[in-house]
C-alpha atoms as a PDB file:
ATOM      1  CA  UNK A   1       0.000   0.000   0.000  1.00  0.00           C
ATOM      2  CA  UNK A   2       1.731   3.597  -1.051  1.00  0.00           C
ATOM      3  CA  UNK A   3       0.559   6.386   0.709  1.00  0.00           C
ATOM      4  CA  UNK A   4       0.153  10.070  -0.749  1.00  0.00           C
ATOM      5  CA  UNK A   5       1.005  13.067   0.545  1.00  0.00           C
ATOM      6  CA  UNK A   6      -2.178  14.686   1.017  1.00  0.00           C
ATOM      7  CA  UNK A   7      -1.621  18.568  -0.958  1.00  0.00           C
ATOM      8  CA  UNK A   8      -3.423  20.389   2.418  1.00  0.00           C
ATOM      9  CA  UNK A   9      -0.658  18.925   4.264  1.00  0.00           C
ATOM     10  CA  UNK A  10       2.340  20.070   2.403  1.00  0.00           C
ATOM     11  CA  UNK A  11       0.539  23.997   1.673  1.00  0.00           C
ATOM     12  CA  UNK A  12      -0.149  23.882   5.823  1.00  0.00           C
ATOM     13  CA  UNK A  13       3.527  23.171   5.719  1.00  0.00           C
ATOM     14  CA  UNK A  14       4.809  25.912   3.314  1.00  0.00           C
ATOM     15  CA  UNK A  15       2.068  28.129   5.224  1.00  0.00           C
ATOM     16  CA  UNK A  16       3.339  28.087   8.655  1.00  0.00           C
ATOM     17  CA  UNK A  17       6.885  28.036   7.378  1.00  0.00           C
ATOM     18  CA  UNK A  18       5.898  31.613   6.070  1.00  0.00           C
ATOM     19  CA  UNK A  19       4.236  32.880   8.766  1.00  0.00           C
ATOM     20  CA  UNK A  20       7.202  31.909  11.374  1.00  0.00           C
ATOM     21  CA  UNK A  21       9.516  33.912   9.068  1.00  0.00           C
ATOM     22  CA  UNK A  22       7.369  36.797   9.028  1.00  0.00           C
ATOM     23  CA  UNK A  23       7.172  36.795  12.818  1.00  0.00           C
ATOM     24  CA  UNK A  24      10.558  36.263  13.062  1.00  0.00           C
ATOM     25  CA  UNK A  25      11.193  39.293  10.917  1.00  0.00           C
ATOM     26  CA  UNK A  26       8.313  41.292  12.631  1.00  0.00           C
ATOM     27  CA  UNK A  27       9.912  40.550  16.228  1.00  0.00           C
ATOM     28  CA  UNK A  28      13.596  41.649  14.951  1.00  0.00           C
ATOM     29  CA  UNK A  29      12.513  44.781  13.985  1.00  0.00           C
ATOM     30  CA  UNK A  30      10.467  45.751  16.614  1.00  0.00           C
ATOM     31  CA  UNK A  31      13.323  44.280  19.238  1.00  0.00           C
ATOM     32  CA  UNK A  32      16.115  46.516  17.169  1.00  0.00           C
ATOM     33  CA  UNK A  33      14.220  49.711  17.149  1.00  0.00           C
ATOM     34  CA  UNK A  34      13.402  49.425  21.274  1.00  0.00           C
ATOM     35  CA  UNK A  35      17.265  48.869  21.894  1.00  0.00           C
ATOM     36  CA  UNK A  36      18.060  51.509  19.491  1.00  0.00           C
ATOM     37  CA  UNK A  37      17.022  54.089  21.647  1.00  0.00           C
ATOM     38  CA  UNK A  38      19.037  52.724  24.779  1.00  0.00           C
ATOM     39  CA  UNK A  39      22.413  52.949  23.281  1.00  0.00           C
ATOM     40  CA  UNK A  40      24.810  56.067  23.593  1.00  0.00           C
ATOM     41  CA  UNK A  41      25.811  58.134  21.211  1.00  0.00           C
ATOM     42  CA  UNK A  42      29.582  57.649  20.681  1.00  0.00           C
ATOM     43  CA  UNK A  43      31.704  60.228  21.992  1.00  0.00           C
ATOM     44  CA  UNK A  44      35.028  60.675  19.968  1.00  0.00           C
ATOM     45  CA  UNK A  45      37.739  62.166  22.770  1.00  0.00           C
ATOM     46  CA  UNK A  46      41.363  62.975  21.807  1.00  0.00           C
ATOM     47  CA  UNK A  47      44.534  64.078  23.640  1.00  0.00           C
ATOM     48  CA  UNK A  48      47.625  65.602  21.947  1.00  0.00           C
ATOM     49  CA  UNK A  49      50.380  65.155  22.332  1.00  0.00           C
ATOM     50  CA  UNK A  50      49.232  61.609  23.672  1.00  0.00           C
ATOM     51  CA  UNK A  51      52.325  60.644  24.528  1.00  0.00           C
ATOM     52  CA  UNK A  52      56.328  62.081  26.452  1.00  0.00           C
ATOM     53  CA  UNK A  53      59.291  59.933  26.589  1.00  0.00           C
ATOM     54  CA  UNK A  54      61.354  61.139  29.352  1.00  0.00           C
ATOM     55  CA  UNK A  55      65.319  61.029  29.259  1.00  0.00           C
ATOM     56  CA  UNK A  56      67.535  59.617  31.812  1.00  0.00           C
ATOM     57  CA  UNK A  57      67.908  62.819  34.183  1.00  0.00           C
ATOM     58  CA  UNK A  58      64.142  63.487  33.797  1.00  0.00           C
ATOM     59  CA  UNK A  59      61.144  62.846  36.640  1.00  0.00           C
ATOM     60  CA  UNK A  60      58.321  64.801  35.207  1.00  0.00           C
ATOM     61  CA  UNK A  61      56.954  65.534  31.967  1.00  0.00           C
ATOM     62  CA  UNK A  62      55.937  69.001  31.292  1.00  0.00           C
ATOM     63  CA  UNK A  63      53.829  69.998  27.853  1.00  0.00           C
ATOM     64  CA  UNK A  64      50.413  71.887  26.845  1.00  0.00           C
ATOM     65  CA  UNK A  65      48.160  69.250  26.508  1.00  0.00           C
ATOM     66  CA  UNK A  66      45.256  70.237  23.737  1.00  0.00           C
ATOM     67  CA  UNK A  67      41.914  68.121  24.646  1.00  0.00           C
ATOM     68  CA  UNK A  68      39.259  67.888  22.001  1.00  0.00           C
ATOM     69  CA  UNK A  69      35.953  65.870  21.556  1.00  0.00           C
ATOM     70  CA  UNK A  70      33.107  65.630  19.142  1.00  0.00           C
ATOM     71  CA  UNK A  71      29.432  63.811  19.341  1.00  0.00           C
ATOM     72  CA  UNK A  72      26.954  63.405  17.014  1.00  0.00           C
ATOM     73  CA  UNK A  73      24.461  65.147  19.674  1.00  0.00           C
ATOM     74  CA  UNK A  74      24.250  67.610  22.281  1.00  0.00           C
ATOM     75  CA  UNK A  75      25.673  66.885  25.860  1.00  0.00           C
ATOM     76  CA  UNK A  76      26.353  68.522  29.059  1.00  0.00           C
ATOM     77  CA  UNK A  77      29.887  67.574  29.759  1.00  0.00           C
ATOM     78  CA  UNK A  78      33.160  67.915  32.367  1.00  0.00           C
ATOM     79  CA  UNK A  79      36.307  66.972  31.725  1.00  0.00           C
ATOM     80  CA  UNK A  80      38.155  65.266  34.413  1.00  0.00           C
ATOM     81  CA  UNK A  81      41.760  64.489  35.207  1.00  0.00           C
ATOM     82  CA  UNK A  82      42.502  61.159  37.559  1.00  0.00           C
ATOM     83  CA  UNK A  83      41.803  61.289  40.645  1.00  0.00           C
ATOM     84  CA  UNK A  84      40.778  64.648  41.021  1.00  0.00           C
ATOM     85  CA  UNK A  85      37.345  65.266  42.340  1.00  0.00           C
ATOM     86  CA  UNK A  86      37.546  68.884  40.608  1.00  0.00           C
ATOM     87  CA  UNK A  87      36.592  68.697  37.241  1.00  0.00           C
ATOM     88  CA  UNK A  88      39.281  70.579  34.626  1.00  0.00           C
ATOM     89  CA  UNK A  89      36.414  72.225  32.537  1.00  0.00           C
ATOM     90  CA  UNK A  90      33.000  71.796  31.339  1.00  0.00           C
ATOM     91  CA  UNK A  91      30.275  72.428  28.803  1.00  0.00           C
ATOM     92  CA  UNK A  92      26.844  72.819  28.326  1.00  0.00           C
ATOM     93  CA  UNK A  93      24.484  71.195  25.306  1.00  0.00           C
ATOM     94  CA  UNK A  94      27.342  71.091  23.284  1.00  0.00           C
ATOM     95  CA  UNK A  95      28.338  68.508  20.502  1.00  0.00           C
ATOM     96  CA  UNK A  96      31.881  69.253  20.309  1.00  0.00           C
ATOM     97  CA  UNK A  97      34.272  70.968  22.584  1.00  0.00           C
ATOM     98  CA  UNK A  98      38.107  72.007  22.936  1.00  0.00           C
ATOM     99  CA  UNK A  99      40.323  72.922  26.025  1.00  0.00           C
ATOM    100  CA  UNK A 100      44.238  73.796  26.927  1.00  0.00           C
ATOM    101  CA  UNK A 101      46.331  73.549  29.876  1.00  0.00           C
ATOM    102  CA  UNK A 102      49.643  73.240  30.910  1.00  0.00           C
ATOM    103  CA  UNK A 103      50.205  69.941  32.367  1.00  0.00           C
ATOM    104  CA  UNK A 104      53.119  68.659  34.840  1.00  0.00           C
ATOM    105  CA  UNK A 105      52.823  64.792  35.466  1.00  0.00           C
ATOM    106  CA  UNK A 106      55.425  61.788  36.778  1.00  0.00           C
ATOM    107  CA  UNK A 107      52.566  58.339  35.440  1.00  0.00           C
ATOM    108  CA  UNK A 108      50.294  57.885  33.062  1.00  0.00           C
ATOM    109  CA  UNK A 109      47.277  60.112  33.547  1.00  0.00           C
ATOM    110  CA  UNK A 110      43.399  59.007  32.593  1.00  0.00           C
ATOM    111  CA  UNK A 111      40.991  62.170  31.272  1.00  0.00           C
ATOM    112  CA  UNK A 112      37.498  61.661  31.046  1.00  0.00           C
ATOM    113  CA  UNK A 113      34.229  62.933  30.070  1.00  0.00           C
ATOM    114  CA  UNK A 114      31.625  62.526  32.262  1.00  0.00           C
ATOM    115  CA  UNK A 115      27.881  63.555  31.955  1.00  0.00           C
ATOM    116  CA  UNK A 116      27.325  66.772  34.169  1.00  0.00           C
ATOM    117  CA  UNK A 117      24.274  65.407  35.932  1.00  0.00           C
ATOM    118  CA  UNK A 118      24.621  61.527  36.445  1.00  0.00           C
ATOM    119  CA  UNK A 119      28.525  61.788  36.735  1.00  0.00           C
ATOM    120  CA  UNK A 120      28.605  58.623  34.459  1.00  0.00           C
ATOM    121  CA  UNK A 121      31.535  58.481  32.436  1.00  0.00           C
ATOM    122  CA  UNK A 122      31.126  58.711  28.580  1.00  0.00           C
ATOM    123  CA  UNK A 123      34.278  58.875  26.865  1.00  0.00           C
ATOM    124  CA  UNK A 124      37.848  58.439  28.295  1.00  0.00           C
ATOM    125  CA  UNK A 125      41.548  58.888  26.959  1.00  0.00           C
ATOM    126  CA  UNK A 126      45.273  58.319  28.917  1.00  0.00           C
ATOM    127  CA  UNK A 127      48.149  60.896  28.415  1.00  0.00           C
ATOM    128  CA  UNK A 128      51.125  58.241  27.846  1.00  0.00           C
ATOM    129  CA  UNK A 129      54.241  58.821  29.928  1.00  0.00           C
ATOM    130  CA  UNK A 130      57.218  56.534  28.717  1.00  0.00           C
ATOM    131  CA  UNK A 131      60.658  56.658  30.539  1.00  0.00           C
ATOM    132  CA  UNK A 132      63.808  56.380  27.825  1.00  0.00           C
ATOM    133  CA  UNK A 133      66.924  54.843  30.562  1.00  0.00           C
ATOM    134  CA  UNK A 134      68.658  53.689  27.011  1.00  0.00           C
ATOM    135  CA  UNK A 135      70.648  57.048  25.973  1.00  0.00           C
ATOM    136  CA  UNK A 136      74.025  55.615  26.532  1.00  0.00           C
ATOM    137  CA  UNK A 137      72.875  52.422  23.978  1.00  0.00           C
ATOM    138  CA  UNK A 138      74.955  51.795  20.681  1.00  0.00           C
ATOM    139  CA  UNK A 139      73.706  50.674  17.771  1.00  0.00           C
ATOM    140  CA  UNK A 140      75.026  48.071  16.567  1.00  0.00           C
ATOM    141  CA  UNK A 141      75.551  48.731  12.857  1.00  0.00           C
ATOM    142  CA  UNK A 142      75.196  51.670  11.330  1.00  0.00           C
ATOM    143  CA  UNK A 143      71.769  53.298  10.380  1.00  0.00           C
ATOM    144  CA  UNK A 144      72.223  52.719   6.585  1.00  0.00           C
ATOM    145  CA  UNK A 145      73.319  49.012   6.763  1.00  0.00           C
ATOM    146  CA  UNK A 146      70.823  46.595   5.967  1.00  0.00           C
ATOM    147  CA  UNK A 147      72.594  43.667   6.865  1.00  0.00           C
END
């Protein structure tokens, strides 16, 4: 005895394999566009110079640091150096902003951005401090040699 597919069966088939895309598709959307609304803006925060390499008789690194950052919206924003509780400058429904200072430091220092109201911290960047002990180093060969 053969047995036949009966032709409701297989269109049920193709039917609810449709419809469980179109929810599927229906449900990502909707899920996207609620989370969109959650996520931050990106905050683009740069430091320049970034970085001092101090020589062998040096302990502190001394330079005008310029501090710059950009968003693609309007925040109310302070700048703040490590570990200090007062914050450097700040700035009010802006989307970009700059500031300058002299700037004396021994480590590595972390800036930040932090939102103005909820102190949570949006963007950071760290002023690099390297320490060069190598001046009295040879090379080896001279700068032109390949081999």
């Amino acid at each position: 005895m053969t047995t036949k597919s009966s032709p409701h069966l297989l269109g049920g088939c193709i039917i609810f394999s449709w419809i469980r895309s179109l929810l599927s598709l229906v449900l990502f959307y909707c899920c996207s566009t609620c989370y969109a609304d959650v996520e931050t803006q990106p905050i683009f925060l740069s430091i320049k110079p970034g970085l001092c390499v101090l020589g062998e008789n040096e302990t502190q690194c001394q330079d005008r640091l310029h501090i710059k950052w950009k968003a693609n919206m309007n925040y109310s924003l302070c700048l703040y150096q490590q570990e200090k509780i007062q914050s450097l400058h700040c700035w009010q429904s802006s989307s970009q902003g700059e500031y300058h200072f002299d700037f004396v430091a021994s480590e590595n220092t972390q800036f930040q951005l932090r939102d103005s109201q909820t102190q949570q911290i949006l963007a950071v960047t760290i002023f690099k401090i390297l320490i060069n002990h190598d001046n009295n180093r040879h090379r080896r060969r001279n700068p032109w040699s390949f081999f």
